[in-house]
N, C-alpha and C. Protein backbone atom coordinates (compact mmCIF):
# COMPACT_ATOMS: atom_id res chain seq x y z
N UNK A 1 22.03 17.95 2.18
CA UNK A 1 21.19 18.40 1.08
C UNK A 1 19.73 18.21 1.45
N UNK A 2 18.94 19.20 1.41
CA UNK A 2 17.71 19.10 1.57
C UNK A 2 16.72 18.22 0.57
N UNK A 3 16.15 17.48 1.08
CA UNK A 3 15.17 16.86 -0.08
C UNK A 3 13.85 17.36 -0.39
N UNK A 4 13.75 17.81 -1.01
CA UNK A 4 12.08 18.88 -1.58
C UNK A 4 11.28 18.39 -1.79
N UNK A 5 10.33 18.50 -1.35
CA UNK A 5 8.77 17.99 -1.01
C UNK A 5 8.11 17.76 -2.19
N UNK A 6 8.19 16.81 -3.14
CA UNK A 6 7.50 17.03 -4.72
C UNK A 6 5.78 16.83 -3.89
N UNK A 7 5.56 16.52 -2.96
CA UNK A 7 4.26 16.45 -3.00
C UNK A 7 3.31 17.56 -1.80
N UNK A 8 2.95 18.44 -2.57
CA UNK A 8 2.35 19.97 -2.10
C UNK A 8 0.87 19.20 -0.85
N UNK A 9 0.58 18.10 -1.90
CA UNK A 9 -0.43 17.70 -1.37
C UNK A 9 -0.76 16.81 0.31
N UNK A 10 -1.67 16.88 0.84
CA UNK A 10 -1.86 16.33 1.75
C UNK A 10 -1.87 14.47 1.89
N UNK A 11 -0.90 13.82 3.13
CA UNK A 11 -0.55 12.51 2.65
C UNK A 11 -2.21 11.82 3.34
N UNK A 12 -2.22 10.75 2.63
CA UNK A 12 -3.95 10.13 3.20
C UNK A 12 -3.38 9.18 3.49
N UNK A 13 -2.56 7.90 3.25
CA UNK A 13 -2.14 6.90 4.17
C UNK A 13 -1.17 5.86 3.48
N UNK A 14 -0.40 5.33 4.37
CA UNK A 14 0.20 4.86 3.87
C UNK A 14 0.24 3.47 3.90
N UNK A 15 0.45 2.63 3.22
CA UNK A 15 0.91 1.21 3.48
C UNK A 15 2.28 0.47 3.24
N UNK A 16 1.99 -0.29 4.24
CA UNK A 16 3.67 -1.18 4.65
C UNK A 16 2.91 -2.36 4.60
N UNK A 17 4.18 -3.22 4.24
CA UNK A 17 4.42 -4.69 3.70
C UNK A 17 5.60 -5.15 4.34
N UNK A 18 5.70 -6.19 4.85
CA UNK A 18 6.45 -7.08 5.60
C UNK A 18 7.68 -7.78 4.67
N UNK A 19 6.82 -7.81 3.36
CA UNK A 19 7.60 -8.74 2.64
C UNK A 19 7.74 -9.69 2.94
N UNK A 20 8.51 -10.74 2.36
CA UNK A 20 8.51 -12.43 2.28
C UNK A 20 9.91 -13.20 2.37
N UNK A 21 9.87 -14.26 2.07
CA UNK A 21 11.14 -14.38 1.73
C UNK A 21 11.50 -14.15 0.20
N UNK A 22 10.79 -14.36 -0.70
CA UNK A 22 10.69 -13.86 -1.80
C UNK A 22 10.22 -12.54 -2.53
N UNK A 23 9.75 -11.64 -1.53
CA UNK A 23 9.64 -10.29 -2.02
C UNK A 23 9.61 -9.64 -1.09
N UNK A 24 10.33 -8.21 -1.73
CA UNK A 24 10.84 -7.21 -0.62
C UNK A 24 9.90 -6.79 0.39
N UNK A 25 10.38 -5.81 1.32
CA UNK A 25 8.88 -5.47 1.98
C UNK A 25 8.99 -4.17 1.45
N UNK A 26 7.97 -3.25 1.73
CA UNK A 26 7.91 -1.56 1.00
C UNK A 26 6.64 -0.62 1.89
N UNK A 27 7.26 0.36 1.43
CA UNK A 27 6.39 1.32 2.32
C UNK A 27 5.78 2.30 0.93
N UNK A 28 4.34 2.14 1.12
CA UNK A 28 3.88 2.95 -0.27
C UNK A 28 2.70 4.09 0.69
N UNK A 29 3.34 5.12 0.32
CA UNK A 29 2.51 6.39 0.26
C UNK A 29 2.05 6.74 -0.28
N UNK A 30 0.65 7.31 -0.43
CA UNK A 30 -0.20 7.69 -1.51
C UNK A 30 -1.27 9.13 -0.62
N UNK A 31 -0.91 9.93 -1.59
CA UNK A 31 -1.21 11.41 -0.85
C UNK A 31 -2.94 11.86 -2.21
N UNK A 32 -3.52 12.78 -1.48
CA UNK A 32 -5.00 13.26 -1.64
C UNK A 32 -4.91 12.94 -3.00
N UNK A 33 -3.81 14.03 -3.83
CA UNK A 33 -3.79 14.36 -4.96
C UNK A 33 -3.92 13.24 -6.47
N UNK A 34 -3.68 12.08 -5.55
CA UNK A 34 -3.68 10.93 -6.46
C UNK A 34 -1.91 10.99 -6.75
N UNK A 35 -0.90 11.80 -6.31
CA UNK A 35 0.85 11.42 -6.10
C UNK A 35 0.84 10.35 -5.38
N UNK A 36 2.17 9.96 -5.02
CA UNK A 36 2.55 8.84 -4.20
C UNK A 36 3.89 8.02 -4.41
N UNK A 37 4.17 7.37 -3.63
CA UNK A 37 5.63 6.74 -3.79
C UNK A 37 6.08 5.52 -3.03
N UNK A 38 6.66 4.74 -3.46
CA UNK A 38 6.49 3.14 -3.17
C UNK A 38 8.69 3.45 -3.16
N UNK A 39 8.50 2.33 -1.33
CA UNK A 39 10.09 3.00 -1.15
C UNK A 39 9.95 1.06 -1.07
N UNK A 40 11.07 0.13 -1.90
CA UNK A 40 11.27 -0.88 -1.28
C UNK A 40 12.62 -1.26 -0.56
N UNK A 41 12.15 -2.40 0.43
CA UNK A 41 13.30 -2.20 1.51
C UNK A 41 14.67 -3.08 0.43
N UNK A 42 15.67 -2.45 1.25
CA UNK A 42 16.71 -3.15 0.74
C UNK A 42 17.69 -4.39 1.78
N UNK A 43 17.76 -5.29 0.93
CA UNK A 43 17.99 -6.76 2.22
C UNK A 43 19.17 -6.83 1.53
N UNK A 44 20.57 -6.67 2.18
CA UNK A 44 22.07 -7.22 1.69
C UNK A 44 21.86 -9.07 1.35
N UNK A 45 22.43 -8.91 0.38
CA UNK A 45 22.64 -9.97 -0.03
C UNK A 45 21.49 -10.90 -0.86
N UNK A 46 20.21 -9.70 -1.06
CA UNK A 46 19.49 -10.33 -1.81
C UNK A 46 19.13 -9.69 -3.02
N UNK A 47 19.10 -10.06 -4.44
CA UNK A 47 18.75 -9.27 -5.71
C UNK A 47 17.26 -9.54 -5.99
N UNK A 48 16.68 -8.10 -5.97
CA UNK A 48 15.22 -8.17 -5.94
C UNK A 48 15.13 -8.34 -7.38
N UNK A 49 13.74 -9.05 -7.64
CA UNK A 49 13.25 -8.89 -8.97
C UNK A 49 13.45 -7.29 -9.60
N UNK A 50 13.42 -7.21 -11.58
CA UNK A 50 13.40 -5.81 -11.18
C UNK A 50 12.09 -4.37 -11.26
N UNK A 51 11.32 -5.44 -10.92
CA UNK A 51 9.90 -4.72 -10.75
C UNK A 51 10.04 -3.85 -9.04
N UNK A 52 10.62 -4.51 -8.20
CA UNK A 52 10.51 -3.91 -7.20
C UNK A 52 11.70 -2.63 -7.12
N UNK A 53 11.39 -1.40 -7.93
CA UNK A 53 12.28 -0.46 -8.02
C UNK A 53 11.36 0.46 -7.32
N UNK A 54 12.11 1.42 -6.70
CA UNK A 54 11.52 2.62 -5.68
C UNK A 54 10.54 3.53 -6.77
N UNK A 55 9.67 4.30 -6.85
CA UNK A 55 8.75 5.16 -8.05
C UNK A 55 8.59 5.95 -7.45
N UNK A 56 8.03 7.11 -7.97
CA UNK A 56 7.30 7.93 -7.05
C UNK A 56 5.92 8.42 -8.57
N UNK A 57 4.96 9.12 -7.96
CA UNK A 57 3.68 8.95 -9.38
C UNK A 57 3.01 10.54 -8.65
N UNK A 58 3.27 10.48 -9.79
CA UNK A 58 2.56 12.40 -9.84
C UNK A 58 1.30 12.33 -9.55
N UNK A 59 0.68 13.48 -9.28
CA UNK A 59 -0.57 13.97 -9.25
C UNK A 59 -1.77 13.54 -9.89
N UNK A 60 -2.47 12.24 -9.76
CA UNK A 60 -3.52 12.14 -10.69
C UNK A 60 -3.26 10.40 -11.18
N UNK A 61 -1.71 10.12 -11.07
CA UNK A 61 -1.74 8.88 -11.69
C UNK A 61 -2.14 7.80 -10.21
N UNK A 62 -2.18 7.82 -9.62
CA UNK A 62 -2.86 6.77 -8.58
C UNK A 62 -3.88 6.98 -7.97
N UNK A 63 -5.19 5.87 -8.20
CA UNK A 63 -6.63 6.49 -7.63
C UNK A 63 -6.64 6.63 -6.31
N UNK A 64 -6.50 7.91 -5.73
CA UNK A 64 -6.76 8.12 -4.42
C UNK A 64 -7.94 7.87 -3.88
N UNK A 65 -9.05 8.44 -4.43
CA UNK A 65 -10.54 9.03 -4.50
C UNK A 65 -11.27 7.73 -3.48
N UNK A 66 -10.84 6.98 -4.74
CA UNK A 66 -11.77 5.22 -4.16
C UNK A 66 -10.89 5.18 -2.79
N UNK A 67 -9.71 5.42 -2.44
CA UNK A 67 -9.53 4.56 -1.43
C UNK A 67 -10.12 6.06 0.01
N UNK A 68 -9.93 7.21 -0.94
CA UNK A 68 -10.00 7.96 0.31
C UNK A 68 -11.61 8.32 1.09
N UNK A 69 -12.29 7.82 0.19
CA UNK A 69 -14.17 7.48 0.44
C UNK A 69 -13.91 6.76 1.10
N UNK A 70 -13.43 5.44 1.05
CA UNK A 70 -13.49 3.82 1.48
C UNK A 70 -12.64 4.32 3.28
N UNK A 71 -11.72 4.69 3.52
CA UNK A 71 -11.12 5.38 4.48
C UNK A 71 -11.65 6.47 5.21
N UNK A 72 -12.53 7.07 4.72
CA UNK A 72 -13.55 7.81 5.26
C UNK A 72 -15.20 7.08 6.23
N UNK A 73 -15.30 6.04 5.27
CA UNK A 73 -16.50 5.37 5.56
C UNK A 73 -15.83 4.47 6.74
N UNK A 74 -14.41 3.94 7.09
CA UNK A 74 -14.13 2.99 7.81
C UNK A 74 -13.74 4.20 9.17
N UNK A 75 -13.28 5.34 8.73
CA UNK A 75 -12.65 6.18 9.96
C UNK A 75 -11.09 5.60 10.91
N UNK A 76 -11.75 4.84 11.22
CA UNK A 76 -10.98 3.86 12.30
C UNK A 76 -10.08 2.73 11.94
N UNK A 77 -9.36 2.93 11.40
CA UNK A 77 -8.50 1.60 10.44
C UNK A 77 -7.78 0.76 11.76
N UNK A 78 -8.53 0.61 12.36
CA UNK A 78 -7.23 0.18 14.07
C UNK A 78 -9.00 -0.82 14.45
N UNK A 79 -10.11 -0.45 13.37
CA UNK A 79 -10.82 -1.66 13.86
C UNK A 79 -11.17 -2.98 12.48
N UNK A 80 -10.02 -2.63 11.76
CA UNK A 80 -10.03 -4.01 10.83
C UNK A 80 -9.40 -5.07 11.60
N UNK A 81 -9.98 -5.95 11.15
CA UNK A 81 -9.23 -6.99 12.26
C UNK A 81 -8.09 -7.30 11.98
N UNK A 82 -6.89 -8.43 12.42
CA UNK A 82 -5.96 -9.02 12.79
C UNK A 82 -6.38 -10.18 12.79
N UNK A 83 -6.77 -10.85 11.81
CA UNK A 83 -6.80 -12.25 12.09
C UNK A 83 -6.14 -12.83 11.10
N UNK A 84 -5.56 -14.12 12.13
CA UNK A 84 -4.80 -15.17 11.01
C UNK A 84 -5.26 -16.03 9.72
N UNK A 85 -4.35 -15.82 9.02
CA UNK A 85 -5.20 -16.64 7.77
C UNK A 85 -3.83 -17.79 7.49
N UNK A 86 -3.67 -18.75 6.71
CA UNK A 86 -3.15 -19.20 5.85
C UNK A 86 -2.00 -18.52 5.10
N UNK A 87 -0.57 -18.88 5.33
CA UNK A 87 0.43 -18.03 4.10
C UNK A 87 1.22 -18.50 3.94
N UNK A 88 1.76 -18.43 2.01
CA UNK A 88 2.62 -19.06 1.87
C UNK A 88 4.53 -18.73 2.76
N UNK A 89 5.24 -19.23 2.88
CA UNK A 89 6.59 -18.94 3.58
C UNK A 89 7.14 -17.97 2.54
N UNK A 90 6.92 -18.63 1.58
CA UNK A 90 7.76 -17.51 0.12
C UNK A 90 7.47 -16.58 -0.24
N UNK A 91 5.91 -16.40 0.18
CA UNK A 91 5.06 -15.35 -0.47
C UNK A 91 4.16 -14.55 0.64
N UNK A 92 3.53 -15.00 1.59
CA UNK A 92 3.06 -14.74 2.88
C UNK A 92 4.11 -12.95 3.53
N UNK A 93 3.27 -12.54 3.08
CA UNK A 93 3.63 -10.97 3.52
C UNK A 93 2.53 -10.56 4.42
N UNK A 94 3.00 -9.70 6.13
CA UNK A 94 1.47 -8.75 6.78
C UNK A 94 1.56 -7.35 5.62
N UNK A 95 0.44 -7.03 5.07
CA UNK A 95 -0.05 -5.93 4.96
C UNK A 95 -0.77 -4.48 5.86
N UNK A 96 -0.30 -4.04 6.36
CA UNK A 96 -1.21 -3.01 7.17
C UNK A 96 -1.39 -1.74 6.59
N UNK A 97 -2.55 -0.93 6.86
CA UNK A 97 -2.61 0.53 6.29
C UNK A 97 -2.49 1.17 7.44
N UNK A 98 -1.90 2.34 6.93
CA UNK A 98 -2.05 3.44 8.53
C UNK A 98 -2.50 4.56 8.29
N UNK A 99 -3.55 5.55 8.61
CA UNK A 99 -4.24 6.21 8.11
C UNK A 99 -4.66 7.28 9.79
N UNK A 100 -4.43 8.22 9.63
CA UNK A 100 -5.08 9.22 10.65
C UNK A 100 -4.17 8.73 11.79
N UNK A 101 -3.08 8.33 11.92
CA UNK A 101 -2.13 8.27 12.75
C UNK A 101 -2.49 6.30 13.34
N UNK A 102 -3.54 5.87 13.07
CA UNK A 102 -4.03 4.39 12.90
C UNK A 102 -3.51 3.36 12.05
N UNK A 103 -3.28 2.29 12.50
CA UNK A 103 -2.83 1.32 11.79
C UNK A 103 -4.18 -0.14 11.58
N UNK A 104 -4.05 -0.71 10.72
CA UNK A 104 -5.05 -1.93 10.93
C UNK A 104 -4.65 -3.10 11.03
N UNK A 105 -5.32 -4.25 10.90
CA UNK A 105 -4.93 -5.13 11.32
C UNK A 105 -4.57 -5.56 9.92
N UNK A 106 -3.69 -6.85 9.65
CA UNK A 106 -3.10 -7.56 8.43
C UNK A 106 -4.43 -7.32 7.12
N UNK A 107 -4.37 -6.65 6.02
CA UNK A 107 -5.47 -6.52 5.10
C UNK A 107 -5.41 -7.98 4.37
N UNK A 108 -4.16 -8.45 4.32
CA UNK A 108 -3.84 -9.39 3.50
C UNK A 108 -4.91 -11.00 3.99
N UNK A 109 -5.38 -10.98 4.84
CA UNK A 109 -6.11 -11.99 5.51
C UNK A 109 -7.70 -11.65 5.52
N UNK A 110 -7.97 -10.37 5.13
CA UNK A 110 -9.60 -9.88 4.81
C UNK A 110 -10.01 -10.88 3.38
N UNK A 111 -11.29 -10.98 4.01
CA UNK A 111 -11.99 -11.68 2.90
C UNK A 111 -13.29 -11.69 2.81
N UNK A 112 -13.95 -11.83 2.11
CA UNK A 112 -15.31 -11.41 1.73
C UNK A 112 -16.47 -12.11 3.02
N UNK A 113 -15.64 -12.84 4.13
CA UNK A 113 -16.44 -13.10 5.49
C UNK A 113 -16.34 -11.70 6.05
N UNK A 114 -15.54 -10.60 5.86
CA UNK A 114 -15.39 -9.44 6.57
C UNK A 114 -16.47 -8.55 6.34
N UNK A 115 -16.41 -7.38 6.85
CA UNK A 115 -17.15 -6.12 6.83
C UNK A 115 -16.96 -6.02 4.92
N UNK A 116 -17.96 -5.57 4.57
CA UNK A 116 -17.78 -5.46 3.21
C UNK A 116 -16.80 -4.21 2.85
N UNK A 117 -16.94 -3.00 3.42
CA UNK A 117 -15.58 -2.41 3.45
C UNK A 117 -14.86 -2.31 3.57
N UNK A 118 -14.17 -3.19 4.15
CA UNK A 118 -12.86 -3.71 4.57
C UNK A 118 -12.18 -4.22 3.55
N UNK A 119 -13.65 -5.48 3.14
CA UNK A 119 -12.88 -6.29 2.09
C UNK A 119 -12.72 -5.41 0.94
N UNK A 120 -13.59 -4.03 0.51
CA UNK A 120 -13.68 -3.37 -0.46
C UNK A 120 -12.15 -2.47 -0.36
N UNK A 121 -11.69 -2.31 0.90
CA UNK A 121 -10.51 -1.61 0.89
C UNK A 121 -9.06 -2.12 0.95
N UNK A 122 -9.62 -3.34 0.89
CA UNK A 122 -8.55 -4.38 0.31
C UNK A 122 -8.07 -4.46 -1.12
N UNK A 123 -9.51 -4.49 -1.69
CA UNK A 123 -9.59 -4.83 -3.06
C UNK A 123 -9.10 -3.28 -3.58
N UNK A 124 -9.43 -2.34 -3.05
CA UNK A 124 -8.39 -0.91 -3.53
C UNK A 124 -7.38 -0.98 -3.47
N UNK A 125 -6.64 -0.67 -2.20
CA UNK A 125 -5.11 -1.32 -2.08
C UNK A 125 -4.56 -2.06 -3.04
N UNK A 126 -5.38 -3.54 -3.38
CA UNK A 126 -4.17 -4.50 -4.28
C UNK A 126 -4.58 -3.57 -6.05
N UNK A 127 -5.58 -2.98 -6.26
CA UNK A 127 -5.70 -2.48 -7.51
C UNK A 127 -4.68 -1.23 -7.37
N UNK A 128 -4.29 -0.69 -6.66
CA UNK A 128 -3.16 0.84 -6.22
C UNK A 128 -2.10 -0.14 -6.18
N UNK A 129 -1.61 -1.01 -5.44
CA UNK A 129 -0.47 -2.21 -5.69
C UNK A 129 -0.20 -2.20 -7.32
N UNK A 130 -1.02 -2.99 -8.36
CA UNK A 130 -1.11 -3.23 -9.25
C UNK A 130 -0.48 -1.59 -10.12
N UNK A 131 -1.08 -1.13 -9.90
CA UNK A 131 -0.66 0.47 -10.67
C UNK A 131 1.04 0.68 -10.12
N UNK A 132 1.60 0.38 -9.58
CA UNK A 132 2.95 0.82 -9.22
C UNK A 132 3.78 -0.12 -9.97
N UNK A 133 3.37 -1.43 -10.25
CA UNK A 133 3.72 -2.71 -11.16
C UNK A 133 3.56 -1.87 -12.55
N UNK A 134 3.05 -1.45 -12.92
CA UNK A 134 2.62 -0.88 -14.30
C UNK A 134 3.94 -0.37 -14.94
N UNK A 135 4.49 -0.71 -15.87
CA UNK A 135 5.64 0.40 -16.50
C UNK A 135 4.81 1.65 -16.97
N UNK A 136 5.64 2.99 -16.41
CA UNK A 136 4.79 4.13 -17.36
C UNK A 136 4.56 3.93 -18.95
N UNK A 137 3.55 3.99 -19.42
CA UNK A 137 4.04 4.35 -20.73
C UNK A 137 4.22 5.70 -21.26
N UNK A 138 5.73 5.10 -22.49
CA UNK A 138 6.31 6.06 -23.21
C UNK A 138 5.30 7.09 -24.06
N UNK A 139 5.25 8.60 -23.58
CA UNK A 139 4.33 9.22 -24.97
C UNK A 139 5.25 9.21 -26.00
């Protein structure tokens, strides 16, 4: 069975998560249009919370805009750094974005010692994170 492309639009990048021992890891795509779709992995033998359910978000409901300026201004996502930080065992997930066929280094360890865009495209990411947490609301 063929699976049909709900998204016409062009993809701008995606991010992967490692996950933890306490939360899944996931691969979230988020395309021009402000669509997108958050796939989480599935681990036998473990029952995810039930926030971590697969979504996918139409046209308009996830801010692309901010992150796709912020991704524009960086170009090169393969020169955020990789540096180690501090993480919890339970909670300690790598974050990376991959963008223009580029990957970066762990976002999850950027911090306001970084390039200010970096850290600014951090702070997009976890606010686009946050929106997939969101229950739709019912009209």
């Amino acid at each position: 069975m063929q699976h049909m492309n709900m998204h016409s639009s062009k993809e701008l990048a995606t991010i992967i998560d490692t996950g933890s021992t306490n939360t899944p890891g996931f691969t979230f795509t988020i395309y021009t249009n402000g669509s997108g779709s958050i796939r989480y992995e599935q681990r036998p033998g473990r029952n995810w919370f039930r926030a971590s359910t697969d979504r996918d978000f139409a046209a308009g409901e996830l801010d692309s805009s901010s992150l796709a300026e912020l991704l524009q201004q960086i170009d090169d996502v393969s020169t955020i750094p990789d540096h180690a930080c501090p993480k919890s065992a339970s909670f300690g997930t790598i974050r990376r974005i991959l963008y223009q066929g580029k990957q970066s280094g762990d976002l999850t360890c950027i911090s306001s010692q970084d390039l200010p865009v970096f850290y600014a495209l951090k702070q997009c990411v976890n606010t686009l994170l946050t929106q997939t947490k969101e229950t739709p609301s019912s009209s």
